[in-house]
Protein backbone atom coordinates (compact mmCIF):
# COMPACT_ATOMS: atom_id res chain seq x y z
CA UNK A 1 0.00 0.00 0.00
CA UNK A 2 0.90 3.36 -1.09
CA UNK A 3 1.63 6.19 1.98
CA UNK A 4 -0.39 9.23 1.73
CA UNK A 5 1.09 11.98 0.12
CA UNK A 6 2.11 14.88 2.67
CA UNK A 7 0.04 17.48 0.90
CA UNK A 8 -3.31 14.89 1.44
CA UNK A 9 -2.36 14.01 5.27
CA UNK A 10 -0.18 17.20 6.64
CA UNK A 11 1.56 16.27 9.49
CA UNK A 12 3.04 18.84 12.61
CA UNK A 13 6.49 18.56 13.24
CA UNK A 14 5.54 17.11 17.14
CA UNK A 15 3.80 14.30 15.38
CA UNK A 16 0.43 16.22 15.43
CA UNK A 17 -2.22 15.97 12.81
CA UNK A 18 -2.86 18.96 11.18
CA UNK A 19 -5.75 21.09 12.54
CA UNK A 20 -6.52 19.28 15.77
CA UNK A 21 -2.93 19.07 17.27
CA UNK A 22 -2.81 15.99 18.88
CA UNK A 23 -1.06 13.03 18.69
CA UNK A 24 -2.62 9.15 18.88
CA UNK A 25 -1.23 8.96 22.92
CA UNK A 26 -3.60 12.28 23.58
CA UNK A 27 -6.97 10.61 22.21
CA UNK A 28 -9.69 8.64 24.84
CA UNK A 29 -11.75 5.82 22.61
CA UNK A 30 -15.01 8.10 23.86
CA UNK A 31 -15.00 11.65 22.51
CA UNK A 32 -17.35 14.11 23.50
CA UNK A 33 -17.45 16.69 20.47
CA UNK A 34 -19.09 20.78 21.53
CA UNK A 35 -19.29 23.57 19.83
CA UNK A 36 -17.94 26.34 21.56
CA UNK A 37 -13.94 25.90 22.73
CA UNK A 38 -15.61 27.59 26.06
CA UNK A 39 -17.32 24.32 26.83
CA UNK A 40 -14.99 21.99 27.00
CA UNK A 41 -14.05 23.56 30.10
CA UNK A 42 -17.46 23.21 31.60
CA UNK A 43 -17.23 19.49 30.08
CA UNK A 44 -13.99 19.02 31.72
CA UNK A 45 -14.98 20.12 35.12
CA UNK A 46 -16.74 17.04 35.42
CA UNK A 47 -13.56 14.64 35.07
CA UNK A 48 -12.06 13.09 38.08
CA UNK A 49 -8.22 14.30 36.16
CA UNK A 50 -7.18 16.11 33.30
CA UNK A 51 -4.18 14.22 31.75
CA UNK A 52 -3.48 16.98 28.84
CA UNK A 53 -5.02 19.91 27.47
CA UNK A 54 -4.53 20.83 23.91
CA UNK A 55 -5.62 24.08 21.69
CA UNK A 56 -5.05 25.22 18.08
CA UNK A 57 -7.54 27.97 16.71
CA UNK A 58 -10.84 26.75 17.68
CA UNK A 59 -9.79 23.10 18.34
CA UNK A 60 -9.45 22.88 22.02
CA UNK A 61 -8.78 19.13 23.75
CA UNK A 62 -9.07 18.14 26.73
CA UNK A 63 -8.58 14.23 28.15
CA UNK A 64 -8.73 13.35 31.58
CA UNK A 65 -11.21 10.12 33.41
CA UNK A 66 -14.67 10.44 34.75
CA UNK A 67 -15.78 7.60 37.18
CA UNK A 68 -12.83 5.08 36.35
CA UNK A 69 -13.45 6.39 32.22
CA UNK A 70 -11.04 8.06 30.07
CA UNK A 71 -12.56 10.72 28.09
CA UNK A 72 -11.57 13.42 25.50
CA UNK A 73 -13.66 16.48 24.85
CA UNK A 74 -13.28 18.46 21.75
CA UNK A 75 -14.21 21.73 20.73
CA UNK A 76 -15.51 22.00 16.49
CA UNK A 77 -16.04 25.33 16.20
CA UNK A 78 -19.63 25.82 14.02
CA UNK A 79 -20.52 24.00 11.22
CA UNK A 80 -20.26 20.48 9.02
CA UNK A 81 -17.11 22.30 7.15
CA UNK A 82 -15.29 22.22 10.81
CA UNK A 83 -16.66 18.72 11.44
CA UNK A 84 -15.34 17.24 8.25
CA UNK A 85 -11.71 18.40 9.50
CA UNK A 86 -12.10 17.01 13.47
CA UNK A 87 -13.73 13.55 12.11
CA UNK A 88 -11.17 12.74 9.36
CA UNK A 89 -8.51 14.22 11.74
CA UNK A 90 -9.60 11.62 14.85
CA UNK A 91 -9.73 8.63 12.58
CA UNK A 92 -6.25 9.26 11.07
CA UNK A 93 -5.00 9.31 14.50
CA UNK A 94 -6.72 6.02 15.23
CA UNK A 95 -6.43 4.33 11.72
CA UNK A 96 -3.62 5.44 10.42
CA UNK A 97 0.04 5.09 11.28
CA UNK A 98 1.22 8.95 11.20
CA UNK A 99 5.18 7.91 11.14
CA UNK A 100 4.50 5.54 7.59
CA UNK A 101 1.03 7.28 6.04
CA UNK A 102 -0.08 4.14 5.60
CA UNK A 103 -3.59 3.08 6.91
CA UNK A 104 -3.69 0.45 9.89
CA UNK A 105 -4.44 -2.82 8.90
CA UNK A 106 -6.78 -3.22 11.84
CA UNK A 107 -10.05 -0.93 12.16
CA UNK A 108 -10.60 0.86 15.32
CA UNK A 109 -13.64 2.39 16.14
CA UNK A 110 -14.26 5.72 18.25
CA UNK A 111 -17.45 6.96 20.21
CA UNK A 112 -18.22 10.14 19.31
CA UNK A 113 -21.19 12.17 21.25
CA UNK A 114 -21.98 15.70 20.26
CA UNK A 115 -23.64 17.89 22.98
CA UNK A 116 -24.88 20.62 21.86
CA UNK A 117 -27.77 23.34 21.76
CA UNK A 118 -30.61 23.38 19.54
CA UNK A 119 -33.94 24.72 18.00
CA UNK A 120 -36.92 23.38 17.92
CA UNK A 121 -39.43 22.87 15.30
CA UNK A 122 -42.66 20.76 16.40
CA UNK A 123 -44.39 22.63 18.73
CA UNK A 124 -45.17 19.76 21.29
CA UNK A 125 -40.89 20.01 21.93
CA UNK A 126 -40.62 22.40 24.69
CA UNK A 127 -37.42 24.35 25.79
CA UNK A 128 -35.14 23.42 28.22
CA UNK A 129 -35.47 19.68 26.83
CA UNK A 130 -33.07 16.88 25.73
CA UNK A 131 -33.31 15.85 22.23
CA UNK A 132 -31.69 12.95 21.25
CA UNK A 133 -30.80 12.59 17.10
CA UNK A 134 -32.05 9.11 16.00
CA UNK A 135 -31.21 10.36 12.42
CA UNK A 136 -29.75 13.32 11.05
CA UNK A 137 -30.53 15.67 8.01
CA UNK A 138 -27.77 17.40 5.89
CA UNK A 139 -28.25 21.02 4.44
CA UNK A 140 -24.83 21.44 3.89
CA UNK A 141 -23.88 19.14 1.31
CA UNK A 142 -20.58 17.91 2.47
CA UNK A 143 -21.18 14.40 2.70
CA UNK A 144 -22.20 14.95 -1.05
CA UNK A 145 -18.27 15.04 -2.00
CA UNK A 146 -17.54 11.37 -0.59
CA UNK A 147 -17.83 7.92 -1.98
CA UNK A 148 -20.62 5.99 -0.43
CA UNK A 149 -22.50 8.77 0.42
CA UNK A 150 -25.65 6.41 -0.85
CA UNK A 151 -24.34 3.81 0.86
CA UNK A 152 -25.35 5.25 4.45
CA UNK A 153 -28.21 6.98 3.51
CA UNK A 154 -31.84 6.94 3.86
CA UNK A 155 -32.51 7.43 -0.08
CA UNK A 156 -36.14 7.31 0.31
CA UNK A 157 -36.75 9.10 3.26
CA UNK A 158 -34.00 11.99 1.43
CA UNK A 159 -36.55 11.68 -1.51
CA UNK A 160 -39.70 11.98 0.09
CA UNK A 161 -38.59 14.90 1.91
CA UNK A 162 -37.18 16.85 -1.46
CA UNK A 163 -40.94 15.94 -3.24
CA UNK A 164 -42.99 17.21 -0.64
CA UNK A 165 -40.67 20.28 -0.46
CA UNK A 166 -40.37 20.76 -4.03
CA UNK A 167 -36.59 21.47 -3.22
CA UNK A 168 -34.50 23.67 -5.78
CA UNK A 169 -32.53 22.65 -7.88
CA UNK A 170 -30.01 25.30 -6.42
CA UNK A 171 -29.19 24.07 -2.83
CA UNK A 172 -27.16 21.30 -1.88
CA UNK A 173 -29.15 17.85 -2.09
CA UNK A 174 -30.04 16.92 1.60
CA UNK A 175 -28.84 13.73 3.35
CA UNK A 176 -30.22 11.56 5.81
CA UNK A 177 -28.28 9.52 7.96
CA UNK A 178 -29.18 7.54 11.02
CA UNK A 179 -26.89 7.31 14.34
CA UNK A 180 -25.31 4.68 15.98
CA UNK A 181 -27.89 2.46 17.59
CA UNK A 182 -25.36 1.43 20.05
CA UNK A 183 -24.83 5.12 20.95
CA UNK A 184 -28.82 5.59 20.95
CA UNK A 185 -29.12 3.06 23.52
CA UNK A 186 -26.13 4.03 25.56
CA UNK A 187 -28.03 7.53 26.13
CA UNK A 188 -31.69 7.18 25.77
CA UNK A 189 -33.76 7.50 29.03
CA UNK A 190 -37.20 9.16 30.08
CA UNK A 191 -35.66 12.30 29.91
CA UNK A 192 -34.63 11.90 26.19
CA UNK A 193 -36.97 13.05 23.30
CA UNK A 194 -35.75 11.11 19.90
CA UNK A 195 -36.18 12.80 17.02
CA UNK A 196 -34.61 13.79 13.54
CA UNK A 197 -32.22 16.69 13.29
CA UNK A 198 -31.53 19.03 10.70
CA UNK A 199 -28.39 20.43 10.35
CA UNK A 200 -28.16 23.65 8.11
CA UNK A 201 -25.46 25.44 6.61
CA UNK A 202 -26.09 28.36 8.20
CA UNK A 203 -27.70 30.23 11.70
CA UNK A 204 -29.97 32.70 9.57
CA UNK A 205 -31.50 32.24 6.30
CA UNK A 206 -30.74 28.36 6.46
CA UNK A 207 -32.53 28.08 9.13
CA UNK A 208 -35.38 30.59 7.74
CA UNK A 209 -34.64 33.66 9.84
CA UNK A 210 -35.26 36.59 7.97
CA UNK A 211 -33.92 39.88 9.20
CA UNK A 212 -33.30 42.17 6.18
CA UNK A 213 -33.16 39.25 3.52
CA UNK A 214 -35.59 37.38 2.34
CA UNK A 215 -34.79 33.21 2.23
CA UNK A 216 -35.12 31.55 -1.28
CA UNK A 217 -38.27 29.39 -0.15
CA UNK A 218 -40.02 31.54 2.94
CA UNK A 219 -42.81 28.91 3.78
CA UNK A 220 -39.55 26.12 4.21
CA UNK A 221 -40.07 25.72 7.94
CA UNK A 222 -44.38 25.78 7.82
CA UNK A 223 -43.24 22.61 5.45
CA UNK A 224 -40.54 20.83 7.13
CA UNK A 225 -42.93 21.36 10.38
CA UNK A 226 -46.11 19.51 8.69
CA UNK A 227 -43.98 17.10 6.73
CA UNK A 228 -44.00 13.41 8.53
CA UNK A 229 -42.77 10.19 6.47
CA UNK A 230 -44.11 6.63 7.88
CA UNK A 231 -44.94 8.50 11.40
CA UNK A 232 -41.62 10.46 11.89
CA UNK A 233 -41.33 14.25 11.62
CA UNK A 234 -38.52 16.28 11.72
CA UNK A 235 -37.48 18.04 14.94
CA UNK A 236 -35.20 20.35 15.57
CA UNK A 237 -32.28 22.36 13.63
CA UNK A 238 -28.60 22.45 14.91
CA UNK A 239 -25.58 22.93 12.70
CA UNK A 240 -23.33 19.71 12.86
CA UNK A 241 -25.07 16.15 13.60
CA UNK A 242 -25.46 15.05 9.98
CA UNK A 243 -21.93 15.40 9.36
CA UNK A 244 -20.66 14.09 12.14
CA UNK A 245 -23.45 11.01 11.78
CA UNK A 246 -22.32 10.73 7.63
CA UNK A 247 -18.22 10.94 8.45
CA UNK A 248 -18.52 8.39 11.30
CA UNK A 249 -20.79 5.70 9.34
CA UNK A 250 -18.49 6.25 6.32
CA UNK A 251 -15.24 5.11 8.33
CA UNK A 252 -16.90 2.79 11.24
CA UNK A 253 -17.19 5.06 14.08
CA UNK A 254 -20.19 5.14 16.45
CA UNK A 255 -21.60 8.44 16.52
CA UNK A 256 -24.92 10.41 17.95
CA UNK A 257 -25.54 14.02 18.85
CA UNK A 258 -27.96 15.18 22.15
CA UNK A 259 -29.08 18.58 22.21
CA UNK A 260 -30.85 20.69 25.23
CA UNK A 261 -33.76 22.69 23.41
CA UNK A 262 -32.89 25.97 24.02
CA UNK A 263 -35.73 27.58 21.76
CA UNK A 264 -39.04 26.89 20.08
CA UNK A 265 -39.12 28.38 16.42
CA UNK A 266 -42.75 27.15 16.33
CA UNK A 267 -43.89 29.16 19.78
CA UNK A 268 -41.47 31.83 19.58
CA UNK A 269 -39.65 31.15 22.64
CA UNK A 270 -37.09 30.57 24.47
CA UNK A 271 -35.01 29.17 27.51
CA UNK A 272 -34.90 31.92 30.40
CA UNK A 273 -31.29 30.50 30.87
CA UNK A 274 -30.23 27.30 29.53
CA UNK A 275 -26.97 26.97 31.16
CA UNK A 276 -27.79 25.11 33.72
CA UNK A 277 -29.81 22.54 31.41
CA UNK A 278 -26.90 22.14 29.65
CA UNK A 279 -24.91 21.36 32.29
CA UNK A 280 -27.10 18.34 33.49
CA UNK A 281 -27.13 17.52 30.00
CA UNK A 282 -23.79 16.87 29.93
CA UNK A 283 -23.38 15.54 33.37
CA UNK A 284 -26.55 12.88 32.05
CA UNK A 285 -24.28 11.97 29.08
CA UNK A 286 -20.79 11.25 31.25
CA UNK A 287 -22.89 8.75 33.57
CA UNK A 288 -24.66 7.18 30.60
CA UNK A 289 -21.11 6.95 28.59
CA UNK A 290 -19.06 5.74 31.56
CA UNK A 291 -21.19 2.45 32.38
């Protein structure tokens, strides 16, 4: 097998992958991926240690143990164009041997759990909830440039969903891609409301917030609301699951994202202060994880 050219797989002079900084000793098996670089200290104040802590631009890691567990937490940044760096960056440090370029010859599979903050879109989803992504839906269009992008989709699910609403031509064809059951089950509970995500490229008009422009399609969200295919109906908007749920089926990682409804685009309104629900999100993902 051929190595991988430097210009494909750019290695630090430490050892480091690229973006992410890290080297294969730095990485837990169980990753939990946020947003904001801010909250992987709140994430981290949970361990029992911290081992290492990590930063480059908006890629901040920390690894430590929680209850006997060793755990890495990972800031993205916003959006699937950071997640498609972090995810192929965490599986060449798993997969790959960074000294020859050449892929392992044995697979090995990471746990990756996004907690994040989300929107939602049925009005019988109030704020200040946990919603956990059974599937996820891709705006973006990213998992559009890999190989096999059929191959772990939900083709007629995606198809229904562009029919119903009558989807141009002119945005990125949408993806649908379901989680890791194993990660499913590892975090549902009574307090967990399954559901599908969408993840848009955008906070504003991708989402259908109009301030002083008007969106391409402005019924979108009165659509996506009243759409339902054999019983399901789409949830909530964040901006990374489907990628993260695409990349990880793609190279056999186990992936889900949990969100704490911070806002109801349906009843206009919102969480008087979600900080503390996200907090015992988190703390409610740890336990689950560390079992």
């Amino acid at each position: 097998m051929e190595p991988i050219k430097s210009s494909e797989l750019i290695i630090n002079p430490d050892g480091s992958v690229f973006h992410l900084h890290l080297r294969p000793e730095h990485l837990a098996d169980t990753v939990i991926l946020v947003g904001d670089p801010g909250r992987v200290e709140l994430v981290a104040s949970f361990f029992d240690e911290v081992e290492m802590t990590i930063s480059n631009r908006e890629f901040v890691t920390k690894t430590g143990t929680y209850k006997g567990k060793r755990f890495s937490v990972l800031s993205t940044g916003i959006g699937t164009d950071n997640i498609d760096i972090v995810v192929n960056e965490l599986d060449a440090l798993v997969n790959i041997d960074l000294e020859t370029r050449i892929p392992k010859k044995e697979h090995k599979s990471l746990t990756l759990v996004r907690i994040g903050t989300s929107g939602s879109l049925q009005g019988n989803i109030p704020v200040d909830s946990f919603l956990l992504s059974k599937k996820s839906i891709g705006f973006d269009g990213m998992l559009n440039f890999y190989a096999g992008r059929d191959d772990v989709s939900d083709l007629e699910f995606e198809k229904a969903f562009k029919e119903a609403m009558n989807w141009d031509a002119k945005l990125a064809s949408p993806y649908f891609v379901s989680s890791s059951e194993k990660v499913i089950k590892q975090l549902d509970g009574d307090d967990m409301i399954q559901g599908i995500t969408i993840s848009a490229n955008g906070f504003y008009g991708p989402q259908g917030r109009v301030l002083r422009l008007k969106t391409l399609d402005m019924d979108l969200n009165d659509k996506i609301e009243a759409f339902e295919y054999k019983g399901q109906k789409i949830t909530n908007y964040e901006m990374e699951s489907s990628a993260i749920a695409g990349l990880a089926a793609l190279l056999g990682h186990e992936a889900a994202t949990v969100c704490a409804i911070i806002a109801n685009r349906v009843n206009k309104d919102a969480s008087k202060d979600y900080k503390p629900v996200v907090k015992k999100l988190i703390q409610t993902v740890l336990d689950r994880l560390s079992k």
